[in-house]
PDB file of N, CA and C in Angstrom:
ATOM      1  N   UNK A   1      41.909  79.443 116.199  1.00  0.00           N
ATOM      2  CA  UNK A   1      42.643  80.314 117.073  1.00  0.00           C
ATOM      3  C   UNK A   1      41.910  80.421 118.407  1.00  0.00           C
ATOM      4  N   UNK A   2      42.935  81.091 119.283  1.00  0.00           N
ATOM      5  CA  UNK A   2      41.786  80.697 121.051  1.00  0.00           C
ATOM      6  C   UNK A   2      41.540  82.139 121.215  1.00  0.00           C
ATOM      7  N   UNK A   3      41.432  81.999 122.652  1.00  0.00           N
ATOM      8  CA  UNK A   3      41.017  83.293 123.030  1.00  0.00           C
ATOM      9  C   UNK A   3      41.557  84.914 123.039  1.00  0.00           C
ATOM     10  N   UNK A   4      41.019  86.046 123.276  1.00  0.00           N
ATOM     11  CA  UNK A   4      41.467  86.828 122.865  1.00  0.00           C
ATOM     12  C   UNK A   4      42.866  87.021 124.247  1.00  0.00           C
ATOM     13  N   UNK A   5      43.854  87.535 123.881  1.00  0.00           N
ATOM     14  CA  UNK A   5      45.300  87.615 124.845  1.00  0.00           C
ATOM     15  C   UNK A   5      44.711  88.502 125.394  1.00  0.00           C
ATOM     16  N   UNK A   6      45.018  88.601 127.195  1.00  0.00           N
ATOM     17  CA  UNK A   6      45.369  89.970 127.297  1.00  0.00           C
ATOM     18  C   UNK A   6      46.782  90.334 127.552  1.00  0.00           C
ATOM     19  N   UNK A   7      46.706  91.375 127.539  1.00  0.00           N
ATOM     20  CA  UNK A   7      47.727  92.623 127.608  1.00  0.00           C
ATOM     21  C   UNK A   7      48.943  92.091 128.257  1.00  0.00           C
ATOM     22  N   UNK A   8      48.855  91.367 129.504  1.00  0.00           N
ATOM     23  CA  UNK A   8      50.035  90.628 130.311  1.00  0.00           C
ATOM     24  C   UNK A   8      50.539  89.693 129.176  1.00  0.00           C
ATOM     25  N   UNK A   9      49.665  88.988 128.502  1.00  0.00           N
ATOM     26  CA  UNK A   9      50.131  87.577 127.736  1.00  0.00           C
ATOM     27  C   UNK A   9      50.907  88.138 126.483  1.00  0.00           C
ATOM     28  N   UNK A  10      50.391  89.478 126.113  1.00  0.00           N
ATOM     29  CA  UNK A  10      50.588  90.071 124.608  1.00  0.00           C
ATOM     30  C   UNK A  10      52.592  90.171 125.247  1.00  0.00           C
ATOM     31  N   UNK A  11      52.440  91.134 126.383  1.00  0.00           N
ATOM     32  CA  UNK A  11      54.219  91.489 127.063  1.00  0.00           C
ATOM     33  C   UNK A  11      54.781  90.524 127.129  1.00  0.00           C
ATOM     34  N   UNK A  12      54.439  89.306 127.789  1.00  0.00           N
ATOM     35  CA  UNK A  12      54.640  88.024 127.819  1.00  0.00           C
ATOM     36  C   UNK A  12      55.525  87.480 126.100  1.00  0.00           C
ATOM     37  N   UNK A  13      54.717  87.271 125.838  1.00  0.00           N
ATOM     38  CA  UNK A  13      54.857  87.044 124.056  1.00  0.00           C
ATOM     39  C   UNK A  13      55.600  87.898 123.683  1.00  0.00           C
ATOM     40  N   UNK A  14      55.166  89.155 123.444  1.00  0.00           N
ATOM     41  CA  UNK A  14      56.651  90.368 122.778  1.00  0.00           C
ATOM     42  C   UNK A  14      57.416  89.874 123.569  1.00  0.00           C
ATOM     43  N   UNK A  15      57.965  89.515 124.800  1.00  0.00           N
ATOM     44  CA  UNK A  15      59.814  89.824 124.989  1.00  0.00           C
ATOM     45  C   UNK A  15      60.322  88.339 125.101  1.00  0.00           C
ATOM     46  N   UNK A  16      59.444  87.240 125.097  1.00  0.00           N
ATOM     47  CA  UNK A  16      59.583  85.877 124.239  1.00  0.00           C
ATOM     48  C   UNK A  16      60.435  86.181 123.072  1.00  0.00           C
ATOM     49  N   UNK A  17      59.132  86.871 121.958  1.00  0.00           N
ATOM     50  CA  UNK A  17      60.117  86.967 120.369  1.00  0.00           C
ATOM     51  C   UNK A  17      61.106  87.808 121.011  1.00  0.00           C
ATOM     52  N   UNK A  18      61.418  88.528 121.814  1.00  0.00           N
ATOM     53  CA  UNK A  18      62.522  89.428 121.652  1.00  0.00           C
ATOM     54  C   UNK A  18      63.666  88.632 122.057  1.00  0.00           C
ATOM     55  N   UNK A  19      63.510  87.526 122.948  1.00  0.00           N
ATOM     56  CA  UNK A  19      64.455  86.449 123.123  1.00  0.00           C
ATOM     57  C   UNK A  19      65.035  85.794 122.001  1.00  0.00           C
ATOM     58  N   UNK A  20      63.673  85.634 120.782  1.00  0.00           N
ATOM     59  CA  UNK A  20      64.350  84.851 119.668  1.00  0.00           C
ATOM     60  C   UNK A  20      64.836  85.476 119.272  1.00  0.00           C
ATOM     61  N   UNK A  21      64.667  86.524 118.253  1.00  0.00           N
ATOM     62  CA  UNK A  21      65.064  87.384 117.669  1.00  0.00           C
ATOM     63  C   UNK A  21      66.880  87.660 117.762  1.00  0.00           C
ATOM     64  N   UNK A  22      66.710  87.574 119.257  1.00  0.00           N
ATOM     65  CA  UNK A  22      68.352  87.952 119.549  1.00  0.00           C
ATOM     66  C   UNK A  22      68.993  86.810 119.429  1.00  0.00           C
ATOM     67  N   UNK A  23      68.515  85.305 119.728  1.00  0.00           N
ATOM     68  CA  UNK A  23      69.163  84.542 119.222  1.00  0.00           C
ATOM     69  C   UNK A  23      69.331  84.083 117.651  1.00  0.00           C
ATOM     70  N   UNK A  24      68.938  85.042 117.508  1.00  0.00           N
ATOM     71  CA  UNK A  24      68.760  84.916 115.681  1.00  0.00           C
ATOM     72  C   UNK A  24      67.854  84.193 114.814  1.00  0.00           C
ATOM     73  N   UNK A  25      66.755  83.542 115.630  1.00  0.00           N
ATOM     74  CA  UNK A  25      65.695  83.148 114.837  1.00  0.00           C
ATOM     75  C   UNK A  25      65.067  83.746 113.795  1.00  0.00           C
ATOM     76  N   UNK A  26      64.718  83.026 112.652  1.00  0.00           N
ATOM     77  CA  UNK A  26      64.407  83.682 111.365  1.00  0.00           C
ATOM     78  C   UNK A  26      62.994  84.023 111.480  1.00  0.00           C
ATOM     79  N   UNK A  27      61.850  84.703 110.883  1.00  0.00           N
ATOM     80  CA  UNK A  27      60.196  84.685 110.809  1.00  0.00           C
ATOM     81  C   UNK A  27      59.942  84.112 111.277  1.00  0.00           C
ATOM     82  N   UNK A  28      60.068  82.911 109.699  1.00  0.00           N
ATOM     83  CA  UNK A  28      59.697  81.888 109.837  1.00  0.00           C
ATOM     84  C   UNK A  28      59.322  80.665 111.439  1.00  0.00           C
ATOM     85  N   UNK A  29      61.084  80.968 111.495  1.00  0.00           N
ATOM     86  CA  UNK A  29      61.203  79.944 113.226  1.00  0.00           C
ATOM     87  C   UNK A  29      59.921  80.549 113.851  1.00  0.00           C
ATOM     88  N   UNK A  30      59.945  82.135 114.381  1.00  0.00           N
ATOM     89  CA  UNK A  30      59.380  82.750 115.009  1.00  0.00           C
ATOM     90  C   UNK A  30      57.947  82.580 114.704  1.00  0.00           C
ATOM     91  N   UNK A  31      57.273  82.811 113.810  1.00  0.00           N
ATOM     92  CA  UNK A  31      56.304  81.916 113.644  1.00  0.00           C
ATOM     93  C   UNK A  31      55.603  80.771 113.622  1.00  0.00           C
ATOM     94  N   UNK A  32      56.337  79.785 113.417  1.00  0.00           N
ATOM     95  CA  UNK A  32      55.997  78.396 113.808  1.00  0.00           C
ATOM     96  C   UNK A  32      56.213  78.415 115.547  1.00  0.00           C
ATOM     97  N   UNK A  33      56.733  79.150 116.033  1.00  0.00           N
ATOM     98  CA  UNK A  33      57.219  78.977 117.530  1.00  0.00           C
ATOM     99  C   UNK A  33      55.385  79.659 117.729  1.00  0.00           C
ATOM    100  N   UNK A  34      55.211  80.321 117.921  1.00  0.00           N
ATOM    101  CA  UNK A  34      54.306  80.852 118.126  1.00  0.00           C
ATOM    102  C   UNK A  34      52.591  80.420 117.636  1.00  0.00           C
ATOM    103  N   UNK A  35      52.971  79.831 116.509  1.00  0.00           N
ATOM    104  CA  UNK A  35      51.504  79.207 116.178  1.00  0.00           C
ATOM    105  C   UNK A  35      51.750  78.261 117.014  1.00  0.00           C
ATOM    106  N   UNK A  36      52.637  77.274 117.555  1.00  0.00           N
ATOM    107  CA  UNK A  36      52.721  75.712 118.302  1.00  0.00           C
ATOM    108  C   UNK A  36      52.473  76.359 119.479  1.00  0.00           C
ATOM    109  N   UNK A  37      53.166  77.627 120.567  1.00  0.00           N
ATOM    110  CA  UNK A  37      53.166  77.772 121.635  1.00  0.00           C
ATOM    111  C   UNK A  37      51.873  78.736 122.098  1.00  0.00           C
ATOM    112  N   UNK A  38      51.590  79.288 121.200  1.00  0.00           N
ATOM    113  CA  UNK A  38      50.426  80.473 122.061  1.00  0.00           C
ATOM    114  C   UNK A  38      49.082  80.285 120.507  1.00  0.00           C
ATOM    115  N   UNK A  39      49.072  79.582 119.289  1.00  0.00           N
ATOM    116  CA  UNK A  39      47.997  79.314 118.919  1.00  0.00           C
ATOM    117  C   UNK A  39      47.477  80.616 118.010  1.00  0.00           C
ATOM    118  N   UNK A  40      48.703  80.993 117.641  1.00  0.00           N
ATOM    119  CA  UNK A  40      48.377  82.641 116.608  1.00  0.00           C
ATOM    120  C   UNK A  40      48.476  82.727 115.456  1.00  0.00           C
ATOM    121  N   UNK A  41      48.074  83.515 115.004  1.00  0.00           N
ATOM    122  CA  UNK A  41      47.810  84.020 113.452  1.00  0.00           C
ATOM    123  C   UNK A  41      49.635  84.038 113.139  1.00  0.00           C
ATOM    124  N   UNK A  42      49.419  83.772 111.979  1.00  0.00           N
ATOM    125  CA  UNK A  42      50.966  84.368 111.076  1.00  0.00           C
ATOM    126  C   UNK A  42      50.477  86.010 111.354  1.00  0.00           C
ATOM    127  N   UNK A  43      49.854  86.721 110.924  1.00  0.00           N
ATOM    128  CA  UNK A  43      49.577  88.327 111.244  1.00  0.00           C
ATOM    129  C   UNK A  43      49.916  88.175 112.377  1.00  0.00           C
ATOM    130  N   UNK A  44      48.979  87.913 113.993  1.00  0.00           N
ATOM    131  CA  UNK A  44      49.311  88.418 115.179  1.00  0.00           C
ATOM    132  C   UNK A  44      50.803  88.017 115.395  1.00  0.00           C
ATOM    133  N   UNK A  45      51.433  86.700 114.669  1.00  0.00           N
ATOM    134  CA  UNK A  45      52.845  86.574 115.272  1.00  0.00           C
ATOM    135  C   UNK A  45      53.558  87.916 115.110  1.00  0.00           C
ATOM    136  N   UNK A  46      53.432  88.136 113.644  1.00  0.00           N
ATOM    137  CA  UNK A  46      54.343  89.537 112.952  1.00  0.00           C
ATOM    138  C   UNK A  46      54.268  90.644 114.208  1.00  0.00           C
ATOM    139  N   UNK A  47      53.037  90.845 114.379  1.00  0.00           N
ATOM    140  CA  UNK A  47      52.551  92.113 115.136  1.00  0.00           C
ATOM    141  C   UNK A  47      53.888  91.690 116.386  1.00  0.00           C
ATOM    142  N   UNK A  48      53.593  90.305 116.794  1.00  0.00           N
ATOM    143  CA  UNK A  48      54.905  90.581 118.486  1.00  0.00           C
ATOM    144  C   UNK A  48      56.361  90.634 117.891  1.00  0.00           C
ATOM    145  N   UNK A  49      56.659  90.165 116.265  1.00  0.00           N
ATOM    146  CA  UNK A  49      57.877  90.601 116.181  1.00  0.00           C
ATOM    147  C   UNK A  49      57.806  91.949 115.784  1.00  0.00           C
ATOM    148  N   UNK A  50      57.104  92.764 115.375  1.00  0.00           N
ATOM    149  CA  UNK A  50      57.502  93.850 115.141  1.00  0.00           C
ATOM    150  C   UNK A  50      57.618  94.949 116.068  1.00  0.00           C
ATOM    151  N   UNK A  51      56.754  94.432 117.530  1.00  0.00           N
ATOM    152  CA  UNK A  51      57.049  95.119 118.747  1.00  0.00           C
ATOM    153  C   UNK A  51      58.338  94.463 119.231  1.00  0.00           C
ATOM    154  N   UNK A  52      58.809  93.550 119.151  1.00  0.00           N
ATOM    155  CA  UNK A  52      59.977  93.183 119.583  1.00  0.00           C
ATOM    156  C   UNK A  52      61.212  93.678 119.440  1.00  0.00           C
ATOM    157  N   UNK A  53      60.762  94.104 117.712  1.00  0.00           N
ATOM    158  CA  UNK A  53      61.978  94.697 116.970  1.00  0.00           C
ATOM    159  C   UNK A  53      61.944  96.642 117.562  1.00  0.00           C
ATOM    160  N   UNK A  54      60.623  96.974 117.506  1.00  0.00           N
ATOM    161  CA  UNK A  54      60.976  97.919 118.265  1.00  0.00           C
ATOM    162  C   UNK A  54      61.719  98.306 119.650  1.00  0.00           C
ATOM    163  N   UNK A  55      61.723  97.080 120.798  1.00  0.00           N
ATOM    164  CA  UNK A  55      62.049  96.954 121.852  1.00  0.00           C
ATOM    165  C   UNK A  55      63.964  97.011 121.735  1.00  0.00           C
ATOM    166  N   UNK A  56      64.093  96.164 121.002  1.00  0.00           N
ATOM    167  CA  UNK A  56      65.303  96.413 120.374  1.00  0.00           C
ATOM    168  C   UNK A  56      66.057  97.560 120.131  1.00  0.00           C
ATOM    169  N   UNK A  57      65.236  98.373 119.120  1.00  0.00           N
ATOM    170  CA  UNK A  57      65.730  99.507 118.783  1.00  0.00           C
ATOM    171  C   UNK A  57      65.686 100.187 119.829  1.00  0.00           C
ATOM    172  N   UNK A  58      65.180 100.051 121.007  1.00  0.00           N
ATOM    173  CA  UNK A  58      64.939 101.316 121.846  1.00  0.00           C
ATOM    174  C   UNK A  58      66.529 100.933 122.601  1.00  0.00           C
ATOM    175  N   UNK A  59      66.659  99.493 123.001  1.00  0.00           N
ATOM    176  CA  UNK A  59      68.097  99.198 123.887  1.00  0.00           C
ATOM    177  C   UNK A  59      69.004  99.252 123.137  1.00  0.00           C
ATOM    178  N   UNK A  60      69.076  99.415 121.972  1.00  0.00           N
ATOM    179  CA  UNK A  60      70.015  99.820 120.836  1.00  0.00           C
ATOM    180  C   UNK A  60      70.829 101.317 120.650  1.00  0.00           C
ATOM    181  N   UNK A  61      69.535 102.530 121.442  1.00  0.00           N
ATOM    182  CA  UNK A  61      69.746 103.513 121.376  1.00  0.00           C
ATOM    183  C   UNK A  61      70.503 104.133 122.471  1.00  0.00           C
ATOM    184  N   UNK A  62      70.798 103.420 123.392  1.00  0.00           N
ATOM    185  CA  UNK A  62      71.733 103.255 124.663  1.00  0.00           C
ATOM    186  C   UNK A  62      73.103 104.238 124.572  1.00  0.00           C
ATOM    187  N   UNK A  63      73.024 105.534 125.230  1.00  0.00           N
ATOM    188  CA  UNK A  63      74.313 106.299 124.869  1.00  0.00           C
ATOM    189  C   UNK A  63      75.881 105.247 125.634  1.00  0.00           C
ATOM    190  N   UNK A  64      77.260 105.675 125.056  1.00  0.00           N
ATOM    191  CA  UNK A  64      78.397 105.239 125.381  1.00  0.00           C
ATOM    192  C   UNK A  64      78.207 105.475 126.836  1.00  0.00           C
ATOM    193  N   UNK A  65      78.134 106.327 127.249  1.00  0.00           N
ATOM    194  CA  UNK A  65      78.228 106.658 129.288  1.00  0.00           C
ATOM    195  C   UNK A  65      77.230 105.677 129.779  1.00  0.00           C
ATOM    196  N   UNK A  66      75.765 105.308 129.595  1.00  0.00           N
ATOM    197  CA  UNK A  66      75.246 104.212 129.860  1.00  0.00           C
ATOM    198  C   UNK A  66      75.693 103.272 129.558  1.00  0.00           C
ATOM    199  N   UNK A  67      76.472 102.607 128.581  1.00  0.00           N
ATOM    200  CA  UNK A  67      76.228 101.368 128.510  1.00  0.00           C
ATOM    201  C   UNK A  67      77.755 100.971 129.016  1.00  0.00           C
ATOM    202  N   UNK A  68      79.095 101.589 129.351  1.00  0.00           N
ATOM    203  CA  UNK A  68      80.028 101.741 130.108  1.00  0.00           C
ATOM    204  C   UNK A  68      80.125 101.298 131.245  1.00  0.00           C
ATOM    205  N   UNK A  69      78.941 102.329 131.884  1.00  0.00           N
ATOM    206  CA  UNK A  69      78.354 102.178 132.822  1.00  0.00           C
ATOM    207  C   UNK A  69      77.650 100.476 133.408  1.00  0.00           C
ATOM    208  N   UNK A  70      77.152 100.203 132.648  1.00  0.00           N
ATOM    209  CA  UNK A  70      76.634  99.027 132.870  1.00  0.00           C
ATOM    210  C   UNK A  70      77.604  97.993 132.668  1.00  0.00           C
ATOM    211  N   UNK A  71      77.979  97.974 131.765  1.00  0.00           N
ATOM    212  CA  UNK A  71      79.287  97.435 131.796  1.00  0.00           C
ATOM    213  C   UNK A  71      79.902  96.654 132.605  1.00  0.00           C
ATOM    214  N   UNK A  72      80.419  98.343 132.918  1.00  0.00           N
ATOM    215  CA  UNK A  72      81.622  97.817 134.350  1.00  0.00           C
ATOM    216  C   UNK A  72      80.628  97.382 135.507  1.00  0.00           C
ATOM    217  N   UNK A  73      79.688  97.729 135.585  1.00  0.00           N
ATOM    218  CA  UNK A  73      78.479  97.254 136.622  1.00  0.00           C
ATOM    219  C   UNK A  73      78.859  95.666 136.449  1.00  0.00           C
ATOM    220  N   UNK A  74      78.481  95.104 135.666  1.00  0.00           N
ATOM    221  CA  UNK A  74      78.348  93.665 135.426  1.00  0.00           C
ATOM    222  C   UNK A  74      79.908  93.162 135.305  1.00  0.00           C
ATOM    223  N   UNK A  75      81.025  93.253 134.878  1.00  0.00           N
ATOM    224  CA  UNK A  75      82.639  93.209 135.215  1.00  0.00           C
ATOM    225  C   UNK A  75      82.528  93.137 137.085  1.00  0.00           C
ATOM    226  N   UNK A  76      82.482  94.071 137.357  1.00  0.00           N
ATOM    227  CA  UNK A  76      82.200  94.007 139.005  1.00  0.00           C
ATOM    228  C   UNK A  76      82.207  92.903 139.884  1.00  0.00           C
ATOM    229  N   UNK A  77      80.586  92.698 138.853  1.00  0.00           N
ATOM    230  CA  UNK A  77      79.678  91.304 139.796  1.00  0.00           C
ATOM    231  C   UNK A  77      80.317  89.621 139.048  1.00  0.00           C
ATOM    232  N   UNK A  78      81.186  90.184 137.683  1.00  0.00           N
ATOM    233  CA  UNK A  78      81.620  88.744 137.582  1.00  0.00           C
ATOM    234  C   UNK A  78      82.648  88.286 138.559  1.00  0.00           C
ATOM    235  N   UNK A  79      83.090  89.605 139.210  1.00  0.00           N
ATOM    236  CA  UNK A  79      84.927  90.115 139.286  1.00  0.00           C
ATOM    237  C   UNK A  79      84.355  89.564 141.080  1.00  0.00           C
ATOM    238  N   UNK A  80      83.312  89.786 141.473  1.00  0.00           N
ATOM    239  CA  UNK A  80      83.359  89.177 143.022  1.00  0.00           C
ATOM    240  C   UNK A  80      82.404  88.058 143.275  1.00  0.00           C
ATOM    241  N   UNK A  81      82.209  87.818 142.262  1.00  0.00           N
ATOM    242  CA  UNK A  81      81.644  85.893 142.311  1.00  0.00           C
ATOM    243  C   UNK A  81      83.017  84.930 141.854  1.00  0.00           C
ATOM    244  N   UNK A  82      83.806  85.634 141.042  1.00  0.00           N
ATOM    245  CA  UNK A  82      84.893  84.587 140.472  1.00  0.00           C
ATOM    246  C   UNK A  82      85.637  84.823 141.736  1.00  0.00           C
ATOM    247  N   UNK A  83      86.038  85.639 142.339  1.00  0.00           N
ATOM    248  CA  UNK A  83      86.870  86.620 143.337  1.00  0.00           C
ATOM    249  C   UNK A  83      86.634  85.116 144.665  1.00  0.00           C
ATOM    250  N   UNK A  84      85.447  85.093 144.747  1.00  0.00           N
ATOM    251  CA  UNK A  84      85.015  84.264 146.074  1.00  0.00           C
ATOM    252  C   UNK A  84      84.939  82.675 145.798  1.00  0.00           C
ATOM    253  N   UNK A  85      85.896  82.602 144.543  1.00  0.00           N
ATOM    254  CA  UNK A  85      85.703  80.934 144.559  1.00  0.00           C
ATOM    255  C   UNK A  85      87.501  81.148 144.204  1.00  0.00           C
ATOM    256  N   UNK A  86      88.261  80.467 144.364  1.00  0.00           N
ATOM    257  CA  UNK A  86      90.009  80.402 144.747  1.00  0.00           C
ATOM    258  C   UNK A  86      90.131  79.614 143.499  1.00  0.00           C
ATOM    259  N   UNK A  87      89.307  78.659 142.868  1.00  0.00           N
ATOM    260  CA  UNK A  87      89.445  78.265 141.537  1.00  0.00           C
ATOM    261  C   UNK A  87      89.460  79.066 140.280  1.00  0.00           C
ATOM    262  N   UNK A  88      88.528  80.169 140.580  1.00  0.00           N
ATOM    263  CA  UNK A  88      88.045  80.971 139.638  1.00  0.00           C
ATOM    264  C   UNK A  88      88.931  82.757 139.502  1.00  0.00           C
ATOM    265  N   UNK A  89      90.059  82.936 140.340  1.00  0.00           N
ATOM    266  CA  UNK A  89      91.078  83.808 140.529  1.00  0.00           C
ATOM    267  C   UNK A  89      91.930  84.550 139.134  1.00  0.00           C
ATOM    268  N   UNK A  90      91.423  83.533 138.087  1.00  0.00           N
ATOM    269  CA  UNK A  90      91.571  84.271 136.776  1.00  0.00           C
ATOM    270  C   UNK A  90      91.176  85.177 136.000  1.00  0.00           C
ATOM    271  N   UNK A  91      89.881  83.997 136.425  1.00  0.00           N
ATOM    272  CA  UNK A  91      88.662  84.990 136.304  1.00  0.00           C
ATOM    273  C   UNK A  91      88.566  86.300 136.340  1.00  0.00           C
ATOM    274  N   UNK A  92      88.429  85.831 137.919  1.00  0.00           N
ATOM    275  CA  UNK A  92      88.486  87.723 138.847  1.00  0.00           C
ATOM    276  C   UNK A  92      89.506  89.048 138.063  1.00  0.00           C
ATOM    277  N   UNK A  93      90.765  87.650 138.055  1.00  0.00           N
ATOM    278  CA  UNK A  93      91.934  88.870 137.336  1.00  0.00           C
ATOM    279  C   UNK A  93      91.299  90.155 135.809  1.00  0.00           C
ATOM    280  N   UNK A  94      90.981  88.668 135.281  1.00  0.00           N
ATOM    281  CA  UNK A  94      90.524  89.495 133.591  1.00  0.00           C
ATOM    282  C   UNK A  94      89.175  90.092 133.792  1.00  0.00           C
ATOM    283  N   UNK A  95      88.727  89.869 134.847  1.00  0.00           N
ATOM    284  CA  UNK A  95      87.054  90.948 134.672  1.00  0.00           C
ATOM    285  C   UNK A  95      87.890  92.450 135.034  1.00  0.00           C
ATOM    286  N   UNK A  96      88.930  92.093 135.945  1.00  0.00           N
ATOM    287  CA  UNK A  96      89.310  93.203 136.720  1.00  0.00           C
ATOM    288  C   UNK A  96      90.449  94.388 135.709  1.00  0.00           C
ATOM    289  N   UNK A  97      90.758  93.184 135.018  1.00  0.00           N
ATOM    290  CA  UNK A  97      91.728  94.044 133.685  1.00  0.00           C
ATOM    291  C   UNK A  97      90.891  94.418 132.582  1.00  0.00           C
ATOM    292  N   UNK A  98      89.962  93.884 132.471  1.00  0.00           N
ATOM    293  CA  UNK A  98      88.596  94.505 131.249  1.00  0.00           C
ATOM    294  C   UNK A  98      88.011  95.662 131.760  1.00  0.00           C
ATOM    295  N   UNK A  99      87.689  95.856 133.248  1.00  0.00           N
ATOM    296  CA  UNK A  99      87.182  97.199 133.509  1.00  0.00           C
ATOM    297  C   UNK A  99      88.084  98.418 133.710  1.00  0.00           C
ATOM    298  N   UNK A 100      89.551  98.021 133.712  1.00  0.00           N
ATOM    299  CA  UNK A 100      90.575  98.934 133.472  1.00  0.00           C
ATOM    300  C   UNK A 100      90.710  99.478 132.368  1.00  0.00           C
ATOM    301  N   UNK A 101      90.412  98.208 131.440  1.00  0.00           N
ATOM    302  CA  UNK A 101      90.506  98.495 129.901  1.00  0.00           C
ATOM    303  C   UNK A 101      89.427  99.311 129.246  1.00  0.00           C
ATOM    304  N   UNK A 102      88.409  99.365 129.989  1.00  0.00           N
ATOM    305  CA  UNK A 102      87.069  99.919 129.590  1.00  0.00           C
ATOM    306  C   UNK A 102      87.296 101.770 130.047  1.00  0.00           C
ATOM    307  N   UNK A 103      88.077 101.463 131.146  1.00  0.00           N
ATOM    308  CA  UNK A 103      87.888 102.827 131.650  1.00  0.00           C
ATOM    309  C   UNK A 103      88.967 103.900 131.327  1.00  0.00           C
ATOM    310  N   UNK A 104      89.892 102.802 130.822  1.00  0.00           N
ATOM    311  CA  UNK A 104      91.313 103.405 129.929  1.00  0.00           C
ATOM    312  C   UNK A 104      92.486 103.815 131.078  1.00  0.00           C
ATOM    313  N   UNK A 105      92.347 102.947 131.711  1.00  0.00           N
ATOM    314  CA  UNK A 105      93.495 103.016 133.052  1.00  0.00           C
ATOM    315  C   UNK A 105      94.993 102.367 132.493  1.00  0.00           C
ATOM    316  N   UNK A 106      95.757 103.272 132.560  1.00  0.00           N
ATOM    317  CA  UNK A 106      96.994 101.997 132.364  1.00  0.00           C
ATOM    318  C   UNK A 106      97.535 101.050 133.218  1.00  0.00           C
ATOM    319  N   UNK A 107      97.409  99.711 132.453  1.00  0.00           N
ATOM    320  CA  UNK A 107      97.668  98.772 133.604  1.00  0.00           C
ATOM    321  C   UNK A 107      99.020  98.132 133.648  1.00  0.00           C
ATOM    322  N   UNK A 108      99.737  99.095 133.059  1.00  0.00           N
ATOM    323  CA  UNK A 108     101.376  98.936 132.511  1.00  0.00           C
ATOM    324  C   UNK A 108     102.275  99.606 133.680  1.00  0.00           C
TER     325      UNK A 108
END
Protein backbone atom coordinates (compact mmCIF):
# COMPACT_ATOMS: atom_id res chain seq x y z
CA UNK A 1 0.00 0.00 0.00
CA UNK A 2 1.47 3.76 -0.64
CA UNK A 3 1.38 6.62 1.11
CA UNK A 4 -0.68 7.95 3.70
CA UNK A 5 -3.87 10.15 1.65
CA UNK A 6 -4.46 13.36 2.61
CA UNK A 7 -7.64 14.79 3.36
CA UNK A 8 -8.07 16.46 -0.33
CA UNK A 9 -7.33 12.85 -1.87
CA UNK A 10 -9.59 11.05 0.93
CA UNK A 11 -12.80 13.94 -0.69
CA UNK A 12 -11.38 13.20 -3.88
CA UNK A 13 -11.97 9.38 -3.46
CA UNK A 14 -15.34 9.63 -1.33
CA UNK A 15 -17.29 11.47 -4.16
CA UNK A 16 -15.44 9.15 -6.87
CA UNK A 17 -17.29 6.09 -4.95
CA UNK A 18 -20.19 8.32 -4.71
CA UNK A 19 -20.13 8.46 -8.55
CA UNK A 20 -20.09 4.65 -8.55
CA UNK A 21 -22.34 3.90 -6.24
CA UNK A 22 -24.98 5.91 -8.15
CA UNK A 23 -24.17 4.21 -11.12
CA UNK A 24 -24.81 1.14 -9.39
CA UNK A 25 -21.56 -0.42 -8.90
CA UNK A 26 -21.50 -3.38 -6.61
CA UNK A 27 -18.49 -3.55 -3.46
CA UNK A 28 -16.99 -5.61 -5.06
CA UNK A 29 -16.60 -3.30 -8.53
CA UNK A 30 -15.93 -0.55 -6.01
CA UNK A 31 -13.22 -2.20 -4.61
CA UNK A 32 -11.29 -3.51 -7.26
CA UNK A 33 -11.76 0.13 -8.73
CA UNK A 34 -10.00 1.40 -5.96
CA UNK A 35 -7.28 -1.11 -5.13
CA UNK A 36 -6.22 -0.60 -9.23
CA UNK A 37 -6.79 3.29 -9.00
CA UNK A 38 -5.60 4.75 -5.62
CA UNK A 39 -3.70 1.36 -4.19
CA UNK A 40 -6.09 0.65 -0.97
CA UNK A 41 -6.97 -1.66 1.49
CA UNK A 42 -10.38 -3.61 0.96
CA UNK A 43 -10.98 -1.84 4.72
CA UNK A 44 -9.89 1.77 3.56
CA UNK A 45 -12.05 1.15 0.26
CA UNK A 46 -15.23 0.30 2.61
CA UNK A 47 -14.39 3.32 4.80
CA UNK A 48 -14.93 5.78 1.22
CA UNK A 49 -18.01 3.75 0.50
CA UNK A 50 -19.43 4.14 3.60
CA UNK A 51 -18.80 7.94 3.58
CA UNK A 52 -20.23 7.95 0.26
CA UNK A 53 -23.24 6.24 1.32
CA UNK A 54 -23.57 8.74 3.91
CA UNK A 55 -23.23 11.62 1.36
CA UNK A 56 -26.10 10.11 -0.23
CA UNK A 57 -28.26 9.96 2.52
CA UNK A 58 -27.72 13.48 3.29
CA UNK A 59 -28.98 14.52 -0.71
CA UNK A 60 -31.61 12.04 -0.16
CA UNK A 61 -32.96 14.06 2.69
CA UNK A 62 -33.79 16.98 0.32
CA UNK A 63 -37.36 18.48 1.30
CA UNK A 64 -40.25 18.58 -1.81
CA UNK A 65 -39.87 22.72 -1.97
CA UNK A 66 -36.05 22.17 -2.55
CA UNK A 67 -35.88 19.78 -4.81
CA UNK A 68 -38.95 21.46 -7.04
CA UNK A 69 -37.09 24.07 -6.77
CA UNK A 70 -34.15 22.78 -8.37
CA UNK A 71 -35.93 21.19 -10.61
CA UNK A 72 -37.52 23.72 -12.40
CA UNK A 73 -34.05 25.49 -12.01
CA UNK A 74 -32.55 22.91 -14.34
CA UNK A 75 -36.06 22.61 -16.84
CA UNK A 76 -35.19 26.38 -17.30
CA UNK A 77 -31.60 25.93 -18.39
CA UNK A 78 -32.58 22.89 -20.63
CA UNK A 79 -35.66 25.07 -21.85
CA UNK A 80 -33.02 28.05 -23.07
CA UNK A 81 -30.20 26.00 -24.51
CA UNK A 82 -32.80 23.85 -26.58
CA UNK A 83 -34.77 27.34 -27.00
CA UNK A 84 -31.47 28.81 -28.83
CA UNK A 85 -30.86 26.07 -31.27
CA UNK A 86 -34.26 26.10 -33.98
CA UNK A 87 -33.53 22.28 -34.25
CA UNK A 88 -34.01 21.65 -30.74
CA UNK A 89 -37.72 23.70 -30.40
CA UNK A 90 -39.22 20.48 -28.99
CA UNK A 91 -37.17 20.30 -26.76
CA UNK A 92 -37.70 23.74 -25.41
CA UNK A 93 -41.53 22.91 -25.77
CA UNK A 94 -41.47 19.74 -23.25
CA UNK A 95 -38.92 21.26 -20.70
CA UNK A 96 -41.43 24.10 -20.81
CA UNK A 97 -44.58 21.73 -20.34
CA UNK A 98 -42.67 19.65 -17.52
CA UNK A 99 -42.19 22.80 -15.46
CA UNK A 100 -45.91 23.55 -15.84
CA UNK A 101 -46.46 20.12 -14.91
CA UNK A 102 -44.25 20.36 -11.92
CA UNK A 103 -45.83 23.46 -10.78
CA UNK A 104 -49.42 22.20 -11.49
CA UNK A 105 -50.39 24.92 -14.01
CA UNK A 106 -53.08 23.93 -16.37
CA UNK A 107 -51.88 23.74 -19.68
CA UNK A 108 -55.38 22.88 -21.08
Amino acid sequence: MGHKSTNAEIEQRVKAVYGLLVKSYSRFQILQYASEQWDVSERTADIYIQRARQLIQQDSEIERPQWLAAAIARLVEYEKRAGSDDRQLLTAIKALETQAKLLRFDMS
